[in-house]
N, C-alpha and C. Protein backbone atom coordinates (compact mmCIF):
# COMPACT_ATOMS: atom_id res chain seq x y z
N UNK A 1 -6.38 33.96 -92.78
CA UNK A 1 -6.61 34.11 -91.38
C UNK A 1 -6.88 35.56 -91.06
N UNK A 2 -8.20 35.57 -90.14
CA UNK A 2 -8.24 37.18 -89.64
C UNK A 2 -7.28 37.79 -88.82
N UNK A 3 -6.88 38.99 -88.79
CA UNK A 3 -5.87 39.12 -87.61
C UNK A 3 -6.39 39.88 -86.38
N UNK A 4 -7.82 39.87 -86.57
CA UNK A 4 -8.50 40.88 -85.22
C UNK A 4 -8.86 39.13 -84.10
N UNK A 5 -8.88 38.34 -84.67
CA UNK A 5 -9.08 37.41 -83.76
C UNK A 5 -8.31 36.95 -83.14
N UNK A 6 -8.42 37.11 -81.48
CA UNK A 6 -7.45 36.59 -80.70
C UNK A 6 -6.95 35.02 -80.68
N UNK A 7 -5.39 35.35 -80.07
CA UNK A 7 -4.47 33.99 -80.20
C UNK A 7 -4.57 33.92 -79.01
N UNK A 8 -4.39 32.49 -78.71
CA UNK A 8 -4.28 31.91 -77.31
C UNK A 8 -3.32 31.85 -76.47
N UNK A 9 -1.69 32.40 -77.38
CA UNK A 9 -0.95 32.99 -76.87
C UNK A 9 -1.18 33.81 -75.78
N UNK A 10 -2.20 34.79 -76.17
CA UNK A 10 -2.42 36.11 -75.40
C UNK A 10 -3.07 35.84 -74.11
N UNK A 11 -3.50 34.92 -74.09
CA UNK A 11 -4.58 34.41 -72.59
C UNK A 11 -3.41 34.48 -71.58
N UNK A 12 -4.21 34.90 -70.41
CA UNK A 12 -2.90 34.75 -69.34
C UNK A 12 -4.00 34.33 -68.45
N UNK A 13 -3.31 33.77 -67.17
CA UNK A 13 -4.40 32.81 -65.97
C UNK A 13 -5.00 34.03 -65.67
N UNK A 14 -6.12 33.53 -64.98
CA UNK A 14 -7.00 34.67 -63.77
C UNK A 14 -5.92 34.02 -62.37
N UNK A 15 -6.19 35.73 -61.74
CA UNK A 15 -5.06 35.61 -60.54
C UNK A 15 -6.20 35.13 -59.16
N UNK A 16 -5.45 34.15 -58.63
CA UNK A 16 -6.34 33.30 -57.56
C UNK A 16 -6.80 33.65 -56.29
N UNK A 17 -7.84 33.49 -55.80
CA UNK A 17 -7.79 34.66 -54.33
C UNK A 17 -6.75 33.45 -53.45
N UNK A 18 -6.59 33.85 -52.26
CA UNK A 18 -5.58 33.80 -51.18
C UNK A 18 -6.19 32.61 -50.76
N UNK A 19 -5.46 31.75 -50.13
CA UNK A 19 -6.50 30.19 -49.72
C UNK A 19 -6.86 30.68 -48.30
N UNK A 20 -8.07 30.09 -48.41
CA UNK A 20 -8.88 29.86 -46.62
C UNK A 20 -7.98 29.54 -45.86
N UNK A 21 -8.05 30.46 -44.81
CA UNK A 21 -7.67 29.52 -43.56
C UNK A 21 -8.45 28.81 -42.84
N UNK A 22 -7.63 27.51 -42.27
CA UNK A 22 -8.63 26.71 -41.39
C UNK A 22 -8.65 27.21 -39.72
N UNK A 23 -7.93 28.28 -39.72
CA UNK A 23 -7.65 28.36 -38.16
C UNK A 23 -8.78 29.20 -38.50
N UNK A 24 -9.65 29.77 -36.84
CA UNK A 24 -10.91 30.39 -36.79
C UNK A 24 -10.46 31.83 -36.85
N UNK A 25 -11.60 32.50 -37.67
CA UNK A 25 -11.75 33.96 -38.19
C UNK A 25 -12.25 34.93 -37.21
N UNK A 26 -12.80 34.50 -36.02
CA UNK A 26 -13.50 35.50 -35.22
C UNK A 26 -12.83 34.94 -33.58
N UNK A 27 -13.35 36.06 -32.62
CA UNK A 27 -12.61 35.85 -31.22
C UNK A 27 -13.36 34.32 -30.71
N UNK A 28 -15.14 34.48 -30.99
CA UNK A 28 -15.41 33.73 -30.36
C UNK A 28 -15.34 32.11 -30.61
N UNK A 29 -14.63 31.48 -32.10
CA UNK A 29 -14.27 30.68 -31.91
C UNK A 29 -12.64 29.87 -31.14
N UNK A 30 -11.68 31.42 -31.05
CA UNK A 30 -10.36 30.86 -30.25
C UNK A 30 -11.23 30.78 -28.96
N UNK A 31 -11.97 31.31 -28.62
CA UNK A 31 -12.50 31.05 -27.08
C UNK A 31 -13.00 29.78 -26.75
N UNK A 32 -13.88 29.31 -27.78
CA UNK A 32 -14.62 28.32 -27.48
C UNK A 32 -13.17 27.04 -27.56
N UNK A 33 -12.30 26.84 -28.29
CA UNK A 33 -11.19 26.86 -28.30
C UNK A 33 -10.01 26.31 -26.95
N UNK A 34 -10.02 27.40 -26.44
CA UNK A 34 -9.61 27.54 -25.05
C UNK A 34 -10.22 27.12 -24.06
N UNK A 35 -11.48 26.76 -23.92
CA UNK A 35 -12.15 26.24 -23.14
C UNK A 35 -12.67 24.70 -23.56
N UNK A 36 -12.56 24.10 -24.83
CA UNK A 36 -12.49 23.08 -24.56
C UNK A 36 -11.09 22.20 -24.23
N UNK A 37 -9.89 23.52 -24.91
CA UNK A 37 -8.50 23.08 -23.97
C UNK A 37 -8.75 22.81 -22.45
N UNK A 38 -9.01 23.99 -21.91
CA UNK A 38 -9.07 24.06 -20.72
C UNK A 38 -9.99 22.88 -19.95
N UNK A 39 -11.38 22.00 -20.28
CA UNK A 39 -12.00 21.23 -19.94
C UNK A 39 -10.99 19.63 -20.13
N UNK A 40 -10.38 19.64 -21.29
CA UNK A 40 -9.71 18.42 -21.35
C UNK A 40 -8.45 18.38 -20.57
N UNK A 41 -8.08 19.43 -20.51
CA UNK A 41 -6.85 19.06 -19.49
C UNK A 41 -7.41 18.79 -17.85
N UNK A 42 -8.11 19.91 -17.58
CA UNK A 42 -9.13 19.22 -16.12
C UNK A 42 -9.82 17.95 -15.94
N UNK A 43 -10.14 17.62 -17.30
CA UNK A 43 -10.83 16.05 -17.20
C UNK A 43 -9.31 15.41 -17.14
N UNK A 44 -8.09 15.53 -17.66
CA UNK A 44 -6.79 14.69 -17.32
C UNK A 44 -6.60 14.45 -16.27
N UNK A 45 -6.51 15.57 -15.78
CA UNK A 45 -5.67 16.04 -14.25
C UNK A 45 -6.82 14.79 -13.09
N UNK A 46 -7.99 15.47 -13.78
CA UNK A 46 -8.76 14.54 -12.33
C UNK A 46 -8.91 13.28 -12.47
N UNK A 47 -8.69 12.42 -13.89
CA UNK A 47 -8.22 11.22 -14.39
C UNK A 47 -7.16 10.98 -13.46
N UNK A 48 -6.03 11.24 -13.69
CA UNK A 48 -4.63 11.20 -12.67
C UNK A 48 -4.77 10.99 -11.54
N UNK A 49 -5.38 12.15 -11.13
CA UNK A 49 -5.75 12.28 -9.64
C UNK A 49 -6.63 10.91 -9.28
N UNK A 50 -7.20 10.57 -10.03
CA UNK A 50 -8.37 9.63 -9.38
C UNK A 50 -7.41 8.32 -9.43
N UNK A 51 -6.47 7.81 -10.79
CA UNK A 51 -5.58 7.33 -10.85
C UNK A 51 -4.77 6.92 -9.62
N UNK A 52 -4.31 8.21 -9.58
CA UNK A 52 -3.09 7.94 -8.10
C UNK A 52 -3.63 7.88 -6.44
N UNK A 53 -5.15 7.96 -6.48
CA UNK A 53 -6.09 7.74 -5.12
C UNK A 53 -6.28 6.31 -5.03
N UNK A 54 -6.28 5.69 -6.22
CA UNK A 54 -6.97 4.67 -6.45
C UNK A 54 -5.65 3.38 -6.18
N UNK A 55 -4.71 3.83 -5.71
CA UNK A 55 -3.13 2.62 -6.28
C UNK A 55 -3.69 1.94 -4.92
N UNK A 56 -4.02 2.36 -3.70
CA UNK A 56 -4.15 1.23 -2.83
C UNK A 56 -5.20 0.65 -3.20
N UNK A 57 -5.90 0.85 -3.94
CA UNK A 57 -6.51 -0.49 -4.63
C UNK A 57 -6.17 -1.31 -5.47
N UNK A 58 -5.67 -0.58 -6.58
CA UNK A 58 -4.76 -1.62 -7.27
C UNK A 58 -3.55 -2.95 -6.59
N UNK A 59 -3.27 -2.16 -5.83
CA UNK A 59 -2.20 -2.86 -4.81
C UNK A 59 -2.78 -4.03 -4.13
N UNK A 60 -3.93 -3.76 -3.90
CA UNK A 60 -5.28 -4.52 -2.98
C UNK A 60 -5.50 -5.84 -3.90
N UNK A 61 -6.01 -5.09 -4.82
CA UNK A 61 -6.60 -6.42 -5.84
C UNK A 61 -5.33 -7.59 -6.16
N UNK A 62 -4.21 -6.41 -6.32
CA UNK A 62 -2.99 -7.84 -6.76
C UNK A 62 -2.79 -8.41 -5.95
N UNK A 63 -2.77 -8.48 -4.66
CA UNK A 63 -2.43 -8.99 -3.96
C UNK A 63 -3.18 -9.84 -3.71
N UNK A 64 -4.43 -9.71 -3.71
CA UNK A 64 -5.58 -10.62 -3.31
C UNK A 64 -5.68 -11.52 -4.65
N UNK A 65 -4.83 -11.21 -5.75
CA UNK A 65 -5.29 -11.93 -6.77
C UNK A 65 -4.23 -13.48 -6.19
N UNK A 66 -3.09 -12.58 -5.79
CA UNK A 66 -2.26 -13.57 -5.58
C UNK A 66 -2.04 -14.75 -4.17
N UNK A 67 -2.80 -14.19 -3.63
CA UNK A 67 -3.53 -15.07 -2.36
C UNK A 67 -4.65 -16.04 -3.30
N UNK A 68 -5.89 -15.67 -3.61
CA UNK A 68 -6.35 -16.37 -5.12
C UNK A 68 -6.13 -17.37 -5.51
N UNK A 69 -5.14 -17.56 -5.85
CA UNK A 69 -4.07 -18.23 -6.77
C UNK A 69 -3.34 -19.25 -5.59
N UNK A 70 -3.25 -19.49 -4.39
CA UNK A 70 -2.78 -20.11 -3.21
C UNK A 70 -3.97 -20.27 -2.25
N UNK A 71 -5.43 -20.43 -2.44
CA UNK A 71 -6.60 -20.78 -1.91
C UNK A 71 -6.98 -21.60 -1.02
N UNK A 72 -5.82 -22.74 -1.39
CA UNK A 72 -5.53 -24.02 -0.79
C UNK A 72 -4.55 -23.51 0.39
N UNK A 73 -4.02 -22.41 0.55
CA UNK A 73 -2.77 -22.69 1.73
C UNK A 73 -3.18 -21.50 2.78
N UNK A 74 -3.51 -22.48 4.14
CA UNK A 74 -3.85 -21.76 4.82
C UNK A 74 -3.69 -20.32 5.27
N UNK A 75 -2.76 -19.85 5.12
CA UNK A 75 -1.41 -18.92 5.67
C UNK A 75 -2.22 -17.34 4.25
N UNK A 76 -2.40 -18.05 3.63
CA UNK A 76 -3.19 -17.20 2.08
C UNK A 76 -4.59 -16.75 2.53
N UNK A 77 -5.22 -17.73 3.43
CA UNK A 77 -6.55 -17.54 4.11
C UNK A 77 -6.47 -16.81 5.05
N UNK A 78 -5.94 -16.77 5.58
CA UNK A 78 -5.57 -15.85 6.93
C UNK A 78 -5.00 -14.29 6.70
N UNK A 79 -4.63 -14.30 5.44
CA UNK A 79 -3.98 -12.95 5.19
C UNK A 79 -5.04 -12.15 4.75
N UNK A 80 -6.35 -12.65 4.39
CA UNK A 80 -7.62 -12.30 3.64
C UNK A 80 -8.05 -10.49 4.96
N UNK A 81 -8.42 -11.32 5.81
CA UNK A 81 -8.96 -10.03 7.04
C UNK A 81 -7.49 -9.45 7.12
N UNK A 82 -6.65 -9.40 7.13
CA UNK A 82 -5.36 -8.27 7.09
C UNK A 82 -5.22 -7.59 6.15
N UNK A 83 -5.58 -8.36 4.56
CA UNK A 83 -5.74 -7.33 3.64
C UNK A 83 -7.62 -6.29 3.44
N UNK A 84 -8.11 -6.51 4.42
CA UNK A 84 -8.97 -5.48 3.90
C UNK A 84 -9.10 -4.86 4.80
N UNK A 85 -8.95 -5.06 6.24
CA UNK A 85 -8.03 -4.32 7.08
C UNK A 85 -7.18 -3.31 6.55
N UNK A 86 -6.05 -3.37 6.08
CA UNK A 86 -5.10 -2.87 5.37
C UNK A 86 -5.49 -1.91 4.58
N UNK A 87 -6.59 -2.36 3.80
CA UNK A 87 -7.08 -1.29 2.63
C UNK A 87 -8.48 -0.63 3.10
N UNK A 88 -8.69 -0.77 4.34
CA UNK A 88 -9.76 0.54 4.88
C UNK A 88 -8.81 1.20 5.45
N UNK A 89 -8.04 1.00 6.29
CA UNK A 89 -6.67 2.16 6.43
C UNK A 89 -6.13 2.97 5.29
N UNK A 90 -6.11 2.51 4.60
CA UNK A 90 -5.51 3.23 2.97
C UNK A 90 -6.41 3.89 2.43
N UNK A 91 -7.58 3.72 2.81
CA UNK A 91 -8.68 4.46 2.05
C UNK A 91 -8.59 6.07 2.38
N UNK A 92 -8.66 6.85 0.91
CA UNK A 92 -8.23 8.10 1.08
C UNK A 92 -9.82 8.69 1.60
N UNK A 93 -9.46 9.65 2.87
CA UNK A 93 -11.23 10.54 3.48
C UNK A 93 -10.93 11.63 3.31
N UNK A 94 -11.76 12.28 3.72
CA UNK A 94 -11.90 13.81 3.63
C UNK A 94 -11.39 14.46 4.61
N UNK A 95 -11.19 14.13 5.68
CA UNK A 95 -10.87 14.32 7.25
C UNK A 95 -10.01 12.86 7.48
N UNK A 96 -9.00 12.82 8.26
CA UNK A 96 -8.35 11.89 8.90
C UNK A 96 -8.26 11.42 10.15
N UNK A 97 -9.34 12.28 10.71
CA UNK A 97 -9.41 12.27 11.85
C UNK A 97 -8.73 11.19 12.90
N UNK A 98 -9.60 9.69 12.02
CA UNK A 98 -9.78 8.49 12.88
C UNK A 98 -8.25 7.63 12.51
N UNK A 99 -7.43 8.81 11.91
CA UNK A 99 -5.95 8.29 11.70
C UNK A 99 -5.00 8.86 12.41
N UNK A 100 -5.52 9.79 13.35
CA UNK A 100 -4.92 11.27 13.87
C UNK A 100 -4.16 10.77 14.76
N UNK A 101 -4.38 9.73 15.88
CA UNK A 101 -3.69 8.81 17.01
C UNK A 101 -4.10 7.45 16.75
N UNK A 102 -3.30 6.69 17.49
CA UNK A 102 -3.04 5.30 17.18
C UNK A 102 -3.78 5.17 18.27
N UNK A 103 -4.62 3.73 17.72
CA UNK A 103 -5.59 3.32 19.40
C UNK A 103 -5.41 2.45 19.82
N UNK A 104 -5.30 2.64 21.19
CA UNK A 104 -5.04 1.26 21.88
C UNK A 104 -4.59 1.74 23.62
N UNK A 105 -4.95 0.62 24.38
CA UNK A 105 -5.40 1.05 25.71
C UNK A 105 -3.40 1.33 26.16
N UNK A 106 -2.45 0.77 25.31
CA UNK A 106 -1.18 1.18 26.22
C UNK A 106 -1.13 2.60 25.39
N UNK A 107 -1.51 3.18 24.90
CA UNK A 107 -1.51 4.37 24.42
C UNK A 107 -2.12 6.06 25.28
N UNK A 108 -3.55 4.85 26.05
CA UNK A 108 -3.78 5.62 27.35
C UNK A 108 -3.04 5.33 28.63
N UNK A 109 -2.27 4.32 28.58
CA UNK A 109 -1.93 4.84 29.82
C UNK A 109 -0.47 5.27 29.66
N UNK A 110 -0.01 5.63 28.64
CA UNK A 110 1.48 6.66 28.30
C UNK A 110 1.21 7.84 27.99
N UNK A 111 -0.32 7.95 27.66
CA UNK A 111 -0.11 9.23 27.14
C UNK A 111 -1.00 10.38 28.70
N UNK A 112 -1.16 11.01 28.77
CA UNK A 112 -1.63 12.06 29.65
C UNK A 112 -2.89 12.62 29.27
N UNK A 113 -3.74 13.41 29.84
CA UNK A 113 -5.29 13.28 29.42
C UNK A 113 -4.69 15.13 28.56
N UNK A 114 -3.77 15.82 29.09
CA UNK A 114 -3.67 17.09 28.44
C UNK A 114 -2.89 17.06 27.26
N UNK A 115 -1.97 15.92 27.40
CA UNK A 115 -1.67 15.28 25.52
C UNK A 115 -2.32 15.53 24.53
N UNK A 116 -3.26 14.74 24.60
CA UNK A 116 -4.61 14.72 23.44
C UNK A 116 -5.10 15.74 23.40
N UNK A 117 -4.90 16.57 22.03
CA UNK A 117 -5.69 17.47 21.73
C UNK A 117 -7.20 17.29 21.66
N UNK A 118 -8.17 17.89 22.22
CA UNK A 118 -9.06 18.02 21.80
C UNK A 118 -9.72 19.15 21.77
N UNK A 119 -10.85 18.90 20.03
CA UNK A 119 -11.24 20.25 19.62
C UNK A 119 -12.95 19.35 19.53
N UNK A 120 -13.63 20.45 19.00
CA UNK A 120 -15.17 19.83 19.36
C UNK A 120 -15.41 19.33 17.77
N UNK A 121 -14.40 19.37 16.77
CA UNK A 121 -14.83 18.49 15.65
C UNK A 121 -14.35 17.13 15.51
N UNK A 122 -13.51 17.15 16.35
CA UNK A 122 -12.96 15.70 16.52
C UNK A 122 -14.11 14.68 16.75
N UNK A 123 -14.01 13.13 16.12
CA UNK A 123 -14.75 12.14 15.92
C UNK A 123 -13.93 11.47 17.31
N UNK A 124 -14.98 11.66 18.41
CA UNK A 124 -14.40 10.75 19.71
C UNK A 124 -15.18 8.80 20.00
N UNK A 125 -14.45 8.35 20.24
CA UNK A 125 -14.94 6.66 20.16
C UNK A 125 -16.16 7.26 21.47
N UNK A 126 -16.71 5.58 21.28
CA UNK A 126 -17.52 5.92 22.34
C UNK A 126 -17.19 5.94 24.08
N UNK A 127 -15.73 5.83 24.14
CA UNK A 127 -15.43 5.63 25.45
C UNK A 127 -15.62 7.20 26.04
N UNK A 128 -14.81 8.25 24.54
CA UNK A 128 -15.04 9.07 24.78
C UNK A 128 -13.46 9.68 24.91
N UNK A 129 -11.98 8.81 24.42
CA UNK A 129 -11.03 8.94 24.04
C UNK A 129 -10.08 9.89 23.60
N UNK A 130 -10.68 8.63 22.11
CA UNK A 130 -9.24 8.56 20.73
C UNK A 130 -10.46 8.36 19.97
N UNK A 131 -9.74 8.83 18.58
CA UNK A 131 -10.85 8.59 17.45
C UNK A 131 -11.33 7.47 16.74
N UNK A 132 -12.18 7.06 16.86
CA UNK A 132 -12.30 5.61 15.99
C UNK A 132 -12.25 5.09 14.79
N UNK A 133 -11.31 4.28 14.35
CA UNK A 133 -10.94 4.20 12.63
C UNK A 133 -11.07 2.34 12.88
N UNK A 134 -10.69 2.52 11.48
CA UNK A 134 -11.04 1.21 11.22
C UNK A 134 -10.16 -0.02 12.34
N UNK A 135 -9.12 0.36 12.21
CA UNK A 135 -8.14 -0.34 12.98
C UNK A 135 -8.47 -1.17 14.39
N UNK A 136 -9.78 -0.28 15.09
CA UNK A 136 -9.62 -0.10 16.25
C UNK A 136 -11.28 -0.78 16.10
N UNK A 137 -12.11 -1.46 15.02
CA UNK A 137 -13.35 -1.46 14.67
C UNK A 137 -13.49 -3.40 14.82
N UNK A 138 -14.41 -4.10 15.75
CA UNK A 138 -14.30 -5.50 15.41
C UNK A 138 -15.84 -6.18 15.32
N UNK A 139 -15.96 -6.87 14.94
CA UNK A 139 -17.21 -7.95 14.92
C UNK A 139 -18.30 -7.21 14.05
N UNK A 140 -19.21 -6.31 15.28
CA UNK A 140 -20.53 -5.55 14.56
C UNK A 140 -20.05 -4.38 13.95
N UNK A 141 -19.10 -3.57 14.74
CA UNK A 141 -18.73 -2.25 13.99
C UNK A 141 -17.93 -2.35 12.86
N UNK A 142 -17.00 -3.89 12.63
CA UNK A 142 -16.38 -3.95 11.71
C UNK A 142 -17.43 -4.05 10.33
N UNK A 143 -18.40 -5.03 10.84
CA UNK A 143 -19.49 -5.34 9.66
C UNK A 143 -20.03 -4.03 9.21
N UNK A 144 -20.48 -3.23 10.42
CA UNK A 144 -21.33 -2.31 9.76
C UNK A 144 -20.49 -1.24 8.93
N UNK A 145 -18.93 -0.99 9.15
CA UNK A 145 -18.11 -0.08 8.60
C UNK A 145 -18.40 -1.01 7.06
N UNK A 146 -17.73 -2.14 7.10
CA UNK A 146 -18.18 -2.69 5.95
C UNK A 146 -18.98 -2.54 5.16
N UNK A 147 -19.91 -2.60 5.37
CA UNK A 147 -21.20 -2.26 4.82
C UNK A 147 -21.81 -0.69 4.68
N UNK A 148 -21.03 -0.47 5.28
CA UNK A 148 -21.36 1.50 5.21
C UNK A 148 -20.51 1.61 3.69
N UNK A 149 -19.74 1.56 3.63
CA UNK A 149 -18.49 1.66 2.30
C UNK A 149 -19.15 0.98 1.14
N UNK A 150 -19.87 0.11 1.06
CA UNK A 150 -19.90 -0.80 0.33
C UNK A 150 -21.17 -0.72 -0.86
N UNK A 151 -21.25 -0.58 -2.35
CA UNK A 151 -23.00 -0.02 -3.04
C UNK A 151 -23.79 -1.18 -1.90
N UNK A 152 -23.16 -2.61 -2.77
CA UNK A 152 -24.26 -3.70 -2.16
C UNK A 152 -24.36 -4.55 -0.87
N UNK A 153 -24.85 -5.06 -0.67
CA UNK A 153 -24.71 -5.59 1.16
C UNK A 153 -23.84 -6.40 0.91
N UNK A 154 -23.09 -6.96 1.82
CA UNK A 154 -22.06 -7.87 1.90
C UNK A 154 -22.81 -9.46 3.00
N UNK A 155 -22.24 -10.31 2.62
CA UNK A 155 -22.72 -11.28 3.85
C UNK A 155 -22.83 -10.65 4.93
N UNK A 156 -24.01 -11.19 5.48
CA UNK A 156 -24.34 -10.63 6.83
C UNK A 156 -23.64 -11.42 7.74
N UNK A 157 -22.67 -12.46 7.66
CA UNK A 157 -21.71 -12.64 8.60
C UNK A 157 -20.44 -12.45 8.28
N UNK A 158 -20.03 -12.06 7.04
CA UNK A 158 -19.25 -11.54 6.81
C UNK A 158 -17.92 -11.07 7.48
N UNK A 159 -18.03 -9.76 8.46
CA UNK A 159 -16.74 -10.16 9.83
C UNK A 159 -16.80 -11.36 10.36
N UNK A 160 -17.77 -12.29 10.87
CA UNK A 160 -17.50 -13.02 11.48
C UNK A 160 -16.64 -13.98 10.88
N UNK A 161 -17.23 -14.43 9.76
CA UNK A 161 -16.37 -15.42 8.89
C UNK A 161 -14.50 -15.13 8.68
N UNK A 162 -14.64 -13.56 8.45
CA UNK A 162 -13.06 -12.75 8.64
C UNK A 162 -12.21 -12.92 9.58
N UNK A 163 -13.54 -12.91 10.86
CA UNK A 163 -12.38 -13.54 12.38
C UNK A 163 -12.53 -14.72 12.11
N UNK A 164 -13.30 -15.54 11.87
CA UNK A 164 -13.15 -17.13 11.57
C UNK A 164 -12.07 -17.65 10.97
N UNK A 165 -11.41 -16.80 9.92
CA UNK A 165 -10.19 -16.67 9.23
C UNK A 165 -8.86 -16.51 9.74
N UNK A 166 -8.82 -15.44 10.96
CA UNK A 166 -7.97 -14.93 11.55
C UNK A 166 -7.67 -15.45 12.62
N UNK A 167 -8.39 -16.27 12.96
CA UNK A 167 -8.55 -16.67 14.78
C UNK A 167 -8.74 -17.99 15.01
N UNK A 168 -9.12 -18.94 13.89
CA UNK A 168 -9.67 -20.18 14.27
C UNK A 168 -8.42 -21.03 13.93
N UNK A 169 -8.56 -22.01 14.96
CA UNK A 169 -7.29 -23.50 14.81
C UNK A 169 -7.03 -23.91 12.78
N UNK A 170 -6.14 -24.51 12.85
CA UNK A 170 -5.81 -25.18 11.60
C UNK A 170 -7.16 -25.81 10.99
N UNK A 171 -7.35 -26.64 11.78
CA UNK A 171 -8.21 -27.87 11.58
C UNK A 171 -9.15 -27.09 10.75
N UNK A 172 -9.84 -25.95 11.88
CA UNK A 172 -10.87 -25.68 11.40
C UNK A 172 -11.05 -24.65 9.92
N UNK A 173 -9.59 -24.28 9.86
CA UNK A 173 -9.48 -23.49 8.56
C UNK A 173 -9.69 -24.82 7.25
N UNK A 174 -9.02 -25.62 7.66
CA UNK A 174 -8.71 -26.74 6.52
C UNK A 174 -10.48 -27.34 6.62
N UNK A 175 -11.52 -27.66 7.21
CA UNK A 175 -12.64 -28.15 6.56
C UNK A 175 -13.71 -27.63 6.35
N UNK A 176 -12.91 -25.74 5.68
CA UNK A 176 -13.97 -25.06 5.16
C UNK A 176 -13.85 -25.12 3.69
N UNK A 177 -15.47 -25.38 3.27
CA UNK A 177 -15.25 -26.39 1.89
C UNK A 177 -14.35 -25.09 0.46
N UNK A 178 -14.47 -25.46 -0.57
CA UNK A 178 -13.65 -24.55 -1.62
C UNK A 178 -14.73 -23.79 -2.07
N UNK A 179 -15.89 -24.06 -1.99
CA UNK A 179 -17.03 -23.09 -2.69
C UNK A 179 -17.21 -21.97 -1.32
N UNK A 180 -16.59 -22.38 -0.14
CA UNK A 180 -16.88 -21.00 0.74
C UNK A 180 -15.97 -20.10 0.69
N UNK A 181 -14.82 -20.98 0.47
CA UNK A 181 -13.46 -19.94 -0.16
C UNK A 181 -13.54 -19.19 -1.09
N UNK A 182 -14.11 -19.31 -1.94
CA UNK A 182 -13.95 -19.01 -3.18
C UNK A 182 -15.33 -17.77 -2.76
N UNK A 183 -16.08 -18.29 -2.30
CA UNK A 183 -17.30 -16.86 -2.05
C UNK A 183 -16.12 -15.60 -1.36
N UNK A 184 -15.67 -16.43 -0.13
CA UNK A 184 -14.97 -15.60 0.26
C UNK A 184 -14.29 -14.55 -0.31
N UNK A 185 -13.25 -15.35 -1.27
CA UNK A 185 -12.36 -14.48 -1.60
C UNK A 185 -13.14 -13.56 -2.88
N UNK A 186 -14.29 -13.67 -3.45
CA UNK A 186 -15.15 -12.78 -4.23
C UNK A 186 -15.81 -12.10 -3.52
N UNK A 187 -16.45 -12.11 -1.69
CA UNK A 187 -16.63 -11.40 -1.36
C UNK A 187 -15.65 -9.89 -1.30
N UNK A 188 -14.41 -10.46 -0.78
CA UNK A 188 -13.30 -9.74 -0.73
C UNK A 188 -13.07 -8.70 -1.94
N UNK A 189 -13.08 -9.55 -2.80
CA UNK A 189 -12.76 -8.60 -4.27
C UNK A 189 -13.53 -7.78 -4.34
N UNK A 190 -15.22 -8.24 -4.38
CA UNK A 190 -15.90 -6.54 -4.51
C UNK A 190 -16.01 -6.05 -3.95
N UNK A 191 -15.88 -5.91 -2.42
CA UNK A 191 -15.58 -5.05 -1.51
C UNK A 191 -14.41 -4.32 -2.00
N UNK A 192 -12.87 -4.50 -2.21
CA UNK A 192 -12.48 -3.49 -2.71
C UNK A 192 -12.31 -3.26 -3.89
N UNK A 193 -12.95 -3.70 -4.99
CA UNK A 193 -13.49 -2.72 -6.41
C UNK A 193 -14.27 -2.11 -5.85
N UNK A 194 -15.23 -1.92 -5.12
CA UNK A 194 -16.70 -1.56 -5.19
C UNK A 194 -16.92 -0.71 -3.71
N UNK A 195 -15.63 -0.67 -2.90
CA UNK A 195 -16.07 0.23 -1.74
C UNK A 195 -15.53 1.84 -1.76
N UNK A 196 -16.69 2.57 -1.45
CA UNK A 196 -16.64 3.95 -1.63
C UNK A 196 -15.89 4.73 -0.70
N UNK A 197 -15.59 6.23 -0.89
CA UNK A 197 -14.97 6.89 0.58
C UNK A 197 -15.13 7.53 1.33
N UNK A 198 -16.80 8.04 0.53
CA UNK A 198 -17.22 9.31 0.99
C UNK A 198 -18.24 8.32 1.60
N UNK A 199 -17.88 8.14 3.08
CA UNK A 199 -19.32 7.46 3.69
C UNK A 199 -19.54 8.43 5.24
């Protein structure tokens, strides 16, 4: 055996460089970073937000699911125009104007004409009042509020059929057939899935 030829004893490892990091090496990727933090938590927040605007609808629909479900009993028919009633009051606006006072004629004659604030942005009815909201809205103005809120048109008798609901004898509730009910109460539904706030 030669003895100038190396043993393998003698080998020692090569020393390893330092491992990569995966976190980013320069400013402008923690930035980019931070800003898509910053975008996903704003897309949360306004998730939420839209979330918790939205419960009087949720509230809306169950309820109407559960009228629905009792189609047959008059008392279920009649609650139909109170619940969407109910949920144009609930509807969150930009201004509240037409929520600002309660309307109604014993309201003018308790209250005093220097009571009522008025400023020149205020939304005055046409008497020339109190502000006009839904509450205070019947037949044509109810339809057309309806239909202002709404992507697609709604029956064009639509309120009427609502007071037909609200106002008419037994009899006449009981020999409206089940296919008008049933429009009905799908009219109802997409009106509130489908009615907007910004009108």
């Amino acid at each position: 055996m030669n003895p100038n030829i190396p043993s393998i004893d003698q080998l020692k490892e090569l020393a390893l460089p330092a491992p990569v990091s995966y976190a980013p090496q320069t400013w402008g990727w923690w930035l980019l970073l931070a800003v898509l933090i910053l975008a996903a938590l704003l897309l949360g927040l306004r998730r939420y937000w839209q979330w918790r605007r939205d419960r009087y609808r949720r509230e809306a629909l169950a309820r109407l699911a559960q009228l629905r479900s009792r189609s047959d009993d008059l008392n279920a028919l009649r609650e139909l125009p109170e619940l969407l009633k109910r949920t144009a009051l609930s509807m969150p606006t930009r201004s509240r104007r037409w929520n600002a006072f309660p309307v109604g004629a014993s309201l003018l004659a308790k209250t005093s004409a220097h009571a009522i604030p008025r400023s020149t942005d205020t939304a005055l009815s046409p008497a020339g009042s109190l502000p006009q909201g839904p509450a205070a809205l019947g037949r044509d103005d109810w339809q057309e509020f309806l239909q202002r809120h709404c992507k697609n048109r709604m029956p064009a008798d639509f309120s009427t059929q609502l007071a037909q609901l609200a106002y008419a004898p037994d009899p006449v509730l009981r020999a409206v057939p089940a296919a008008q009910r049933q429009m009905l109460f799908d009219s109802c539904q997409y009106w509130v899935e489908h009615h907007h706030v910004a009108a």
